[in-house]
Protein backbone atom coordinates (compact mmCIF):
# COMPACT_ATOMS: atom_id res chain seq x y z
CA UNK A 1 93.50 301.54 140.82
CA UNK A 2 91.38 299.64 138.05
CA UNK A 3 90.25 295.80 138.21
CA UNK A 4 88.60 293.56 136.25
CA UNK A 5 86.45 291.19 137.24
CA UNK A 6 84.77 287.87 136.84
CA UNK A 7 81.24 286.19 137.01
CA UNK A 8 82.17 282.38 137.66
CA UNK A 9 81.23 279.03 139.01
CA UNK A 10 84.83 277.10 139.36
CA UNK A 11 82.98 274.10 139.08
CA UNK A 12 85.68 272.82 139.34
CA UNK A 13 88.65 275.15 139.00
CA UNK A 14 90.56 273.70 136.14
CA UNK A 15 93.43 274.95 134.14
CA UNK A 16 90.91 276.69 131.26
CA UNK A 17 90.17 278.76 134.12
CA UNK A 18 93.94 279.73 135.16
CA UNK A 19 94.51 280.68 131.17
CA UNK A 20 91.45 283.17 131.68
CA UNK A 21 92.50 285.01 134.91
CA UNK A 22 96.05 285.13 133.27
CA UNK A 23 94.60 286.56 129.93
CA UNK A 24 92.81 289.18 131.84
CA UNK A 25 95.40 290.85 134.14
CA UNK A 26 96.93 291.15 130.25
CA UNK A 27 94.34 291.97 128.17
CA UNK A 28 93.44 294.94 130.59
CA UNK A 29 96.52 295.77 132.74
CA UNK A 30 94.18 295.23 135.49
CA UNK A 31 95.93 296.21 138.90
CA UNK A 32 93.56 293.16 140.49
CA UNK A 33 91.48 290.34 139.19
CA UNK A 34 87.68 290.18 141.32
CA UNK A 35 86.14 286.66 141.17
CA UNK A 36 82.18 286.78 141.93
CA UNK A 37 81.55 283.20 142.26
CA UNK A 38 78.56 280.90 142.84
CA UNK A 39 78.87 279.24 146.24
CA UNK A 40 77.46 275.39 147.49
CA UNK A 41 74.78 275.52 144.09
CA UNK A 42 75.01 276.39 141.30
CA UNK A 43 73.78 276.82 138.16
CA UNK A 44 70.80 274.05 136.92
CA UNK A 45 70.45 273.94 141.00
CA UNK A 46 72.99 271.50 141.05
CA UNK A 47 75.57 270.81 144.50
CA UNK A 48 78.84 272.16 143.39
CA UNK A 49 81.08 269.34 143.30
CA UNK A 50 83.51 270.65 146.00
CA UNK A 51 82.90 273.10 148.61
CA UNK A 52 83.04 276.78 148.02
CA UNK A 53 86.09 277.86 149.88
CA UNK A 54 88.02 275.13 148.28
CA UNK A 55 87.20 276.60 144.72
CA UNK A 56 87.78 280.20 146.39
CA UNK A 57 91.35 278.68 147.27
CA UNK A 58 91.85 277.62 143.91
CA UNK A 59 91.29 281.02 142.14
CA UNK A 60 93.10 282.73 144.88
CA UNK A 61 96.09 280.69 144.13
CA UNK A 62 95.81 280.80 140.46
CA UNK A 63 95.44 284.65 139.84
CA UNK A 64 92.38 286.11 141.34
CA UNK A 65 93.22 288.74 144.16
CA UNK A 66 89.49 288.65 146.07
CA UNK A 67 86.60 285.72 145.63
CA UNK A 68 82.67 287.35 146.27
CA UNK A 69 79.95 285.04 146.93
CA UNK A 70 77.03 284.85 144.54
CA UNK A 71 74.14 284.31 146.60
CA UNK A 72 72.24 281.59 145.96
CA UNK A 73 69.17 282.59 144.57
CA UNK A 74 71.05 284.02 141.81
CA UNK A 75 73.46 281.43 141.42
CA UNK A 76 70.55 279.38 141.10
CA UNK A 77 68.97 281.38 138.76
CA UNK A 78 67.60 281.02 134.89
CA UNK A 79 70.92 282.33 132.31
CA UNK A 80 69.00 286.35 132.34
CA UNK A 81 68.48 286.47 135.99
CA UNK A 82 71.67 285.09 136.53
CA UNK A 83 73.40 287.73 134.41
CA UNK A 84 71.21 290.70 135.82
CA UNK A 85 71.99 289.61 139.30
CA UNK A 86 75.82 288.88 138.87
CA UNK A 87 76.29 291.81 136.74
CA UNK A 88 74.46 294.03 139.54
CA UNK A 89 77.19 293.10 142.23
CA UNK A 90 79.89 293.41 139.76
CA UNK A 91 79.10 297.40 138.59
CA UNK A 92 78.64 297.74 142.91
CA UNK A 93 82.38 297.04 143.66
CA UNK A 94 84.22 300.34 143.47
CA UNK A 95 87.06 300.07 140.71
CA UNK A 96 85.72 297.63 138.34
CA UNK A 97 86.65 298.91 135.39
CA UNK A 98 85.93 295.53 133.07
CA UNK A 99 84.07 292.53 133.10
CA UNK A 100 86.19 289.43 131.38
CA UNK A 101 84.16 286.80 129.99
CA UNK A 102 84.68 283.87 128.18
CA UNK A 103 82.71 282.90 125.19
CA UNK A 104 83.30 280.73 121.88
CA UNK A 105 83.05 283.64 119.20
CA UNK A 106 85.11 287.08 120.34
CA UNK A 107 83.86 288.33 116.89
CA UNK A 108 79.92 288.46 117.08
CA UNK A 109 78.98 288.76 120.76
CA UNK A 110 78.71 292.17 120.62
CA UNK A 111 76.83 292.91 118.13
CA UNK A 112 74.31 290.06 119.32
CA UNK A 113 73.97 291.68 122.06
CA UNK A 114 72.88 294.95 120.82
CA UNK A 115 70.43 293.56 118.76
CA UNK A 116 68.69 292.07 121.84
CA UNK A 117 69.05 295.15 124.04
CA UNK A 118 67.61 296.92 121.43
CA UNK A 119 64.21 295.24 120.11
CA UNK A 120 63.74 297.15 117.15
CA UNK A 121 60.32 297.27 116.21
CA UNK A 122 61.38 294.51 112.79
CA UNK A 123 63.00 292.43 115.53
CA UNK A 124 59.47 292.31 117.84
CA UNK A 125 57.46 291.11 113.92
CA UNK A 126 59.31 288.43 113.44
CA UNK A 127 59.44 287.15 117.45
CA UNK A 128 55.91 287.50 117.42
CA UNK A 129 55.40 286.15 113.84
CA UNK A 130 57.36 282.67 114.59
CA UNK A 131 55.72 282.40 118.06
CA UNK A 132 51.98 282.72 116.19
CA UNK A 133 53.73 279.63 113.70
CA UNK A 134 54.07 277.44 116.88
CA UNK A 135 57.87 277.86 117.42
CA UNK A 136 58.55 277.97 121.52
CA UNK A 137 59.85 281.30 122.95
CA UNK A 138 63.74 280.17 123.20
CA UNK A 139 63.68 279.54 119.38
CA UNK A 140 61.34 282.48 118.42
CA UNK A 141 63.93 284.79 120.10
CA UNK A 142 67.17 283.08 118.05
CA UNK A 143 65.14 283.59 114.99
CA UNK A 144 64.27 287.10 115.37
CA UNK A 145 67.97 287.66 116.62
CA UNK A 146 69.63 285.96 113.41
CA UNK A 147 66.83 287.70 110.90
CA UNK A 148 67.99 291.01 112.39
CA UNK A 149 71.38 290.60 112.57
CA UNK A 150 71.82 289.70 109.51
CA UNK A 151 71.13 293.31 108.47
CA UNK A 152 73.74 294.00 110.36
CA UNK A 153 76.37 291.75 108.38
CA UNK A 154 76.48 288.60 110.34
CA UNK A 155 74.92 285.53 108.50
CA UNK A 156 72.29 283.54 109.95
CA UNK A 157 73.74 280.26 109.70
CA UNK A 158 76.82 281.83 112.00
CA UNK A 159 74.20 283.45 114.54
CA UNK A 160 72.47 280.29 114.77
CA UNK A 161 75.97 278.52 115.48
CA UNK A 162 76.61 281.94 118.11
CA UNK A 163 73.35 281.13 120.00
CA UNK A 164 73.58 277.19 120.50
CA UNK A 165 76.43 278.20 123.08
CA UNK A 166 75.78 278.67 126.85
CA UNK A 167 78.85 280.28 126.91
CA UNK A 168 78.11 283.00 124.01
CA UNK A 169 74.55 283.57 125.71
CA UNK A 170 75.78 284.08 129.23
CA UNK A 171 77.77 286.73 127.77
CA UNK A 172 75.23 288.53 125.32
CA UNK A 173 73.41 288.35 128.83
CA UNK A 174 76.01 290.02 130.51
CA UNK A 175 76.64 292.72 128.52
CA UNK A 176 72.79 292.94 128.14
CA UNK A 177 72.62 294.18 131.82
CA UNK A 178 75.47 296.25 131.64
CA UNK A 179 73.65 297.97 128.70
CA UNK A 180 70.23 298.27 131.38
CA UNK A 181 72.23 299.62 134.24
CA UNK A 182 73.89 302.25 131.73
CA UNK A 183 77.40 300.86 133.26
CA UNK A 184 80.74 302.20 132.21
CA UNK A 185 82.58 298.86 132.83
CA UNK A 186 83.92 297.45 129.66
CA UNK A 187 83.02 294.00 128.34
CA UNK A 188 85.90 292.01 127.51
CA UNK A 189 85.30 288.50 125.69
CA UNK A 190 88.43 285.90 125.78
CA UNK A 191 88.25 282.89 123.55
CA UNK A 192 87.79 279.84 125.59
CA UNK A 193 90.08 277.21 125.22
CA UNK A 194 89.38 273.44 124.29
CA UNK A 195 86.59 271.09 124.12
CA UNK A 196 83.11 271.70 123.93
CA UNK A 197 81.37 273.46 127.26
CA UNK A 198 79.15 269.96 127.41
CA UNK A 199 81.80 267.39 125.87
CA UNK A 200 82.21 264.94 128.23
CA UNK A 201 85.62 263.26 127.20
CA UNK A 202 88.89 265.07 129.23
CA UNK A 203 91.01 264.29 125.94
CA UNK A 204 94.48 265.64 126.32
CA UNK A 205 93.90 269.41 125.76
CA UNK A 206 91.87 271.54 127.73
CA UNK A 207 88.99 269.88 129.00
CA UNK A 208 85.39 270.99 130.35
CA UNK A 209 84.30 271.44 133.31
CA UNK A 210 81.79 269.13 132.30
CA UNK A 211 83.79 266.46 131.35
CA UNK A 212 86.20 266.98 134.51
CA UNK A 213 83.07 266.74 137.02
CA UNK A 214 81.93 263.01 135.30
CA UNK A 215 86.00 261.63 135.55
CA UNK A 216 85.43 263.36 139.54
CA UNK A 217 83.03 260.99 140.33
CA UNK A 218 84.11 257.69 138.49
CA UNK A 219 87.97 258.31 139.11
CA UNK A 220 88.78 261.54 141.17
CA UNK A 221 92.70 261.37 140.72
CA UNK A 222 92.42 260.90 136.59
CA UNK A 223 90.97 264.87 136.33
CA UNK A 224 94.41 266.33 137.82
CA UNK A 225 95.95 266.88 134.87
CA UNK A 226 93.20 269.00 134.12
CA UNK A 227 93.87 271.66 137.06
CA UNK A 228 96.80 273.52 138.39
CA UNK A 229 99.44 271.46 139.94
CA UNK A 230 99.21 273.77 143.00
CA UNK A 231 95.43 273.12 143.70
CA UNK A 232 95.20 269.36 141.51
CA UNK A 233 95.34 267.47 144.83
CA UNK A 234 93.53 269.32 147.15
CA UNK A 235 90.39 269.17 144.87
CA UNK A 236 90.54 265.15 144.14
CA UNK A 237 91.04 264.79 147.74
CA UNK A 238 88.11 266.82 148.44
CA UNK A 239 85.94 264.98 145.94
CA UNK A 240 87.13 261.37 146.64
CA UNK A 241 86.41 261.74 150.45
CA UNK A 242 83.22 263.51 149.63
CA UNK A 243 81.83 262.56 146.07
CA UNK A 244 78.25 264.68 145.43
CA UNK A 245 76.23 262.12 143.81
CA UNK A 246 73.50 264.35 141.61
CA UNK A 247 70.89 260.58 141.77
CA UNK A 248 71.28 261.41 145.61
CA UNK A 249 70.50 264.39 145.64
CA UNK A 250 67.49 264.57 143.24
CA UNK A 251 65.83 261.67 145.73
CA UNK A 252 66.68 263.88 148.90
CA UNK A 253 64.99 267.07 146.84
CA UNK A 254 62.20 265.46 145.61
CA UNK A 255 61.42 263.60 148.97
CA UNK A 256 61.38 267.35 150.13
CA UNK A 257 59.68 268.92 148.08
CA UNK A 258 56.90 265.36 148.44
């Protein structure tokens, strides 16, 4: 037996998601699709906008055989730690053979990657060269990535384009920690489909999760044409009788942490 597996947030489940765990039975001829998902929080500490075991419902019903829960503190966590930590429970589960991603740019990923898991000594000048100019440690590290992957063939102007993507970086991370653990599992990049991972217009293609959250809170029932038709419902239902209102809960969290 061989599955594939992926590192998610369902945030909501939306029909972008269904075309992944569809292209990655296919791209793999995976016997099983393994969904290790973020559970009440998520990423930016933020409430997920329906309950977990309604987005565990969703995936189950649109092509993933077994949901895991992140825990929280890596759910929670900063894009690296969130990679290390998801990528750690993923190389645990016996059979994982591949981890499917989805990024923006199936062409360059890799290569990104390696130039960051690698920190040739060139790479480590220039970092420490823009940081001494003033630049702040996000941007040094994009610099010194595009300078020395451009040796490498890829133009900086397209690295810079590579790295502006949560999407693309999430996955360099990934495959980053794969590289540390010395996995076997294969990294497997899909092309996301549609708009922009922060657009926030649904449009009439495939819309983000971004974009679906905002129409969840203004007008619940306008976002199902954005999901499965088995699952649409359920999850407008859920967030109509239950909206999570992120002004509420910054008050309750900073009144807690007051």
């Amino acid at each position: 037996m061989k599955y594939c597996a992926v590192i998610c947030e369902y945030n909501p489940f939306h029909s972008g998601h269904a075309y992944q765990l569809d292209r990655a039975v296919k791209e793999t001829a995976a016997d099983g699709v393994i969904a290790v998902m973020s559970g009440s929080f998520v990423q930016r500490a933020e409430p997920a906008v329906v309950d977990e075991f309604l987005r565990a419902e969703c995936a189950l019903r649109n092509g993933a055989d077994m949901v895991i829960e992140l825990p929280v503190a890596i759910a929670t966590a900063a894009g690296r730690d969130f990679a290390r930590g998801a990528v750690n429970i993923v190389a645990a589960l016996p059979d994982v053979k591949f981890l499917v991603m989805g990024c923006e740019d199936e062409t360059h990923i890799a290569t990104l990657a390696d130039v960051q898991f690698t920190e040739s000594e060139s790479f480590k000048a220039v970092l420490k060269s823009a940081l001494d100019a003033g630049a702040s440690y996000p941007s040094a590290y994009t610099t010194a990535t595009a300078v020395e992957a451009e040796k490498r063939g890829i133009d900086r102007n397209t690295s810079d384009i590579i790295l502006k993507k949560p999407n693309n970086l999430l996955c360099i991370e990934y495959i980053k920690a794969l590289k540390s653990l010395g996995s076997d599992i294969e990294p497997v990049l899909i092309k996301r489909r549609g708009s922009d991972y922060n657009d926030k217009e649904i449009g009439t293609g495939y819309a983000s999760a971004s974009a679906i959250r905002e129409v969840l809170l203004s007008n619940p029932y306008a976002a199902q044409a954005q999901m499965p038709s088995n699952i649409a419902e359920a999850v407008t239902r859920a967030a109509a009788a239950h909206p999570v209102r992120r002004d509420v809960y910054d008050a309750l969290v900073i009144d807690a942490i007051r």
